[in-house]
Protein backbone atom coordinates (compact mmCIF):
# COMPACT_ATOMS: atom_id res chain seq x y z
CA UNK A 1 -12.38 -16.44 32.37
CA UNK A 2 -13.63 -19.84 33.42
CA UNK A 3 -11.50 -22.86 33.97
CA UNK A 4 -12.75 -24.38 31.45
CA UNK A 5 -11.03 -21.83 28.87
CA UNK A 6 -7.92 -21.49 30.31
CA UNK A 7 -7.11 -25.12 29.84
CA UNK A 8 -8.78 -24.89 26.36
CA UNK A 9 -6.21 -21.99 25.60
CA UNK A 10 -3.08 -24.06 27.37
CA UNK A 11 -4.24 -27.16 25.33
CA UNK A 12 -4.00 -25.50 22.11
CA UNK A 13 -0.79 -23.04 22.74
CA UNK A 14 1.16 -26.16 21.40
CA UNK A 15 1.32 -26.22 17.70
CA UNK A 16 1.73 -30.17 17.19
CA UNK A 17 -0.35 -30.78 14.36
CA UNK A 18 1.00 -30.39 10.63
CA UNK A 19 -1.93 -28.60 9.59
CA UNK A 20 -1.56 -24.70 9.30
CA UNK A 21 -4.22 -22.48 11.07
CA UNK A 22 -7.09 -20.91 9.14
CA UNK A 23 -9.99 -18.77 10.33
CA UNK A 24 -12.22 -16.35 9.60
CA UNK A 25 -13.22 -13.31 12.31
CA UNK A 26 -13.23 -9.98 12.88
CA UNK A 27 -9.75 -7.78 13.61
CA UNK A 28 -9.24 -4.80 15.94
CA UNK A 29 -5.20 -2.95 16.01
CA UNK A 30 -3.66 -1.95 19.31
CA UNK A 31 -4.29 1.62 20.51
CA UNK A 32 -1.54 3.90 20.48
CA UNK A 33 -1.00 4.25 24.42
CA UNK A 34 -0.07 0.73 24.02
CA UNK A 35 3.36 2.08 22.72
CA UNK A 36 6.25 0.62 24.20
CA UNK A 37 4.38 -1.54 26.51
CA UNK A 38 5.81 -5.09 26.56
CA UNK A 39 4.04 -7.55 25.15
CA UNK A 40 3.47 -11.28 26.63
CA UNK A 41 6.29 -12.92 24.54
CA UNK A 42 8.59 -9.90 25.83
CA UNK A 43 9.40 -7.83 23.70
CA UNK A 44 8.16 -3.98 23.64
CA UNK A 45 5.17 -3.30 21.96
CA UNK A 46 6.23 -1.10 18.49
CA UNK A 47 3.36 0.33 16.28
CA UNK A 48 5.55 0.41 13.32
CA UNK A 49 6.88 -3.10 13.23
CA UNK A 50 3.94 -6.12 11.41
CA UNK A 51 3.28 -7.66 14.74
CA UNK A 52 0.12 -8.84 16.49
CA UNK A 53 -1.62 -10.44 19.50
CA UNK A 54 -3.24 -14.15 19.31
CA UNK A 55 -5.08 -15.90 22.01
CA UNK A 56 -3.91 -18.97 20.92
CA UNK A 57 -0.81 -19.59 18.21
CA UNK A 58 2.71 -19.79 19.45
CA UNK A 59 5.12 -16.96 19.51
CA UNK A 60 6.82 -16.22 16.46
CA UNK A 61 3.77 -18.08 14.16
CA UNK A 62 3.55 -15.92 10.96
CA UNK A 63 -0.07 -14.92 9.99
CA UNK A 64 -1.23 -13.86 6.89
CA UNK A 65 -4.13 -11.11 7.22
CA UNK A 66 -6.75 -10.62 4.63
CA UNK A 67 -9.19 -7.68 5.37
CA UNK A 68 -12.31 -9.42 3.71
CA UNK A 69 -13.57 -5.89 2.46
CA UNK A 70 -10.84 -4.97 -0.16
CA UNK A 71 -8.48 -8.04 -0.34
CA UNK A 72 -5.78 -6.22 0.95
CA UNK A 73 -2.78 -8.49 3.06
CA UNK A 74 -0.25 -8.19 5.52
CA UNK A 75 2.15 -10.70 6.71
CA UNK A 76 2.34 -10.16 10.65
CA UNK A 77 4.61 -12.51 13.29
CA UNK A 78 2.41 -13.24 16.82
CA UNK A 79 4.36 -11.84 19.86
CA UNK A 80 1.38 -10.78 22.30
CA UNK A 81 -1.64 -12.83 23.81
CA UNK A 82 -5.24 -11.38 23.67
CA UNK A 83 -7.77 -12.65 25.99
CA UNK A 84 -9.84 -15.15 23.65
CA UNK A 85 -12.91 -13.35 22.06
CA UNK A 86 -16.10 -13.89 20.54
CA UNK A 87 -15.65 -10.55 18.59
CA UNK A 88 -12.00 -10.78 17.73
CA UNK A 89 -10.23 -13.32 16.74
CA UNK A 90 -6.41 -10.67 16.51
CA UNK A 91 -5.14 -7.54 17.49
CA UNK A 92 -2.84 -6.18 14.87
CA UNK A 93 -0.26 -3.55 15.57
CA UNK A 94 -1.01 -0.23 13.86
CA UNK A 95 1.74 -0.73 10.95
CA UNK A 96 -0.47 -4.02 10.17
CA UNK A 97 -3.53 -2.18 10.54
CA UNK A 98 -2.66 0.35 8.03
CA UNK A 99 -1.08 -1.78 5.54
CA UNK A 100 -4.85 -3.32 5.35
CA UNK A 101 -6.61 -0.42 5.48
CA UNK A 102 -8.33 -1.07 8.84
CA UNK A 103 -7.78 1.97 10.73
CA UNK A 104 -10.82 4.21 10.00
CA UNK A 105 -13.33 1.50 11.00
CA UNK A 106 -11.35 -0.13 13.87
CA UNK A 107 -12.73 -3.22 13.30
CA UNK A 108 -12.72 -5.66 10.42
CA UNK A 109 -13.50 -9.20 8.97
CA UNK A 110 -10.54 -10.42 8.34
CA UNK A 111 -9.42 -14.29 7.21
CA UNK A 112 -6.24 -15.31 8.86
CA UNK A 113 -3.68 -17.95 7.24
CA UNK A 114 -0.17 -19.14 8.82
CA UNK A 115 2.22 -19.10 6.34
CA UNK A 116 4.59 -22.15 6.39
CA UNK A 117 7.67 -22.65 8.29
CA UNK A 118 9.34 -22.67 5.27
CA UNK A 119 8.61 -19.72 4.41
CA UNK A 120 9.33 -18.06 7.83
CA UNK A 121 13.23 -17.06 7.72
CA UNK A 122 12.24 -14.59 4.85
CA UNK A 123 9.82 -13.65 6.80
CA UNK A 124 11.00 -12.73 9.81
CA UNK A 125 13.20 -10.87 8.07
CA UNK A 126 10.77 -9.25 6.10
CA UNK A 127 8.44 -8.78 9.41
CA UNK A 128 10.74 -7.90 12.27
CA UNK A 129 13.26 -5.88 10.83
CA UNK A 130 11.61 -3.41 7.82
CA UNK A 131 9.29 -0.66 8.72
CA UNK A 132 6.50 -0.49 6.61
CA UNK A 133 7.12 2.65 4.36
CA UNK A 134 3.74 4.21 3.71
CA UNK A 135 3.84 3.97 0.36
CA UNK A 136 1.05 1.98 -1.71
């Protein structure tokens, strides 16, 4: 990584505008060797929690994660950094994965919308502390 970049990703760690993040890319989920592992903000790395890896947006930022193909969501909360990527844009733990149907292909287009602070408490609830069941 190039100078250059890292001071792009320092300069925009800082959430200090009002706006909420948007983007469109392509999602990959975090293999399972990664289990346990701790992440950058951390904590260890658990495939059945909603979590996921960001190059850029603070710790604890809640994402909402569209898979493009079938509409399908997931609300995850950022505790991990991913190198930034041309080809990904995050790196969803395998509970968020699932929930969107992303596991077979690996890889997915995905839109990506924070969800307001305001709506955080719920959701960190919601998030950190309930398993995802399996059930549809």
């Amino acid at each position: 990584m190039n100078l250059l970049s890292l001071i792009l990703v320092f300069l925009f760690s800082f959430n200090t505008s009002t706006a909420l993040y948007k983007a469109d890319g392509k999602a990959s989920y975090y293999a399972d060797r990664m289990q346990g592992h701790r992440t950058a903000n951390g904590e260890r790395y658990d495939k059945t929690l909603l979590t996921a890896a960001h190059a850029t947006l603070p710790f604890n930022t809640f994402v909402e994660v569209t898979n493009v193909r079938n509409g399908k969501t997931v609300v995850v909360r950022i505790n991990d950094r991913m190198a930034p990527s041309r080809h990904r844009i995050i790196d969803l733990s395998r509970a968020a994965a699932a929930q969107i149907e992303l596991i077979r292909e690996g890889v997915a287009s995905v839109q990506l919308h924070e969800v307001p602070d305001d709506g955080q408490p719920e959701m960190a609830t919601l998030v950190s502390e309930i398993k995802p069941t399996g059930k549809k």
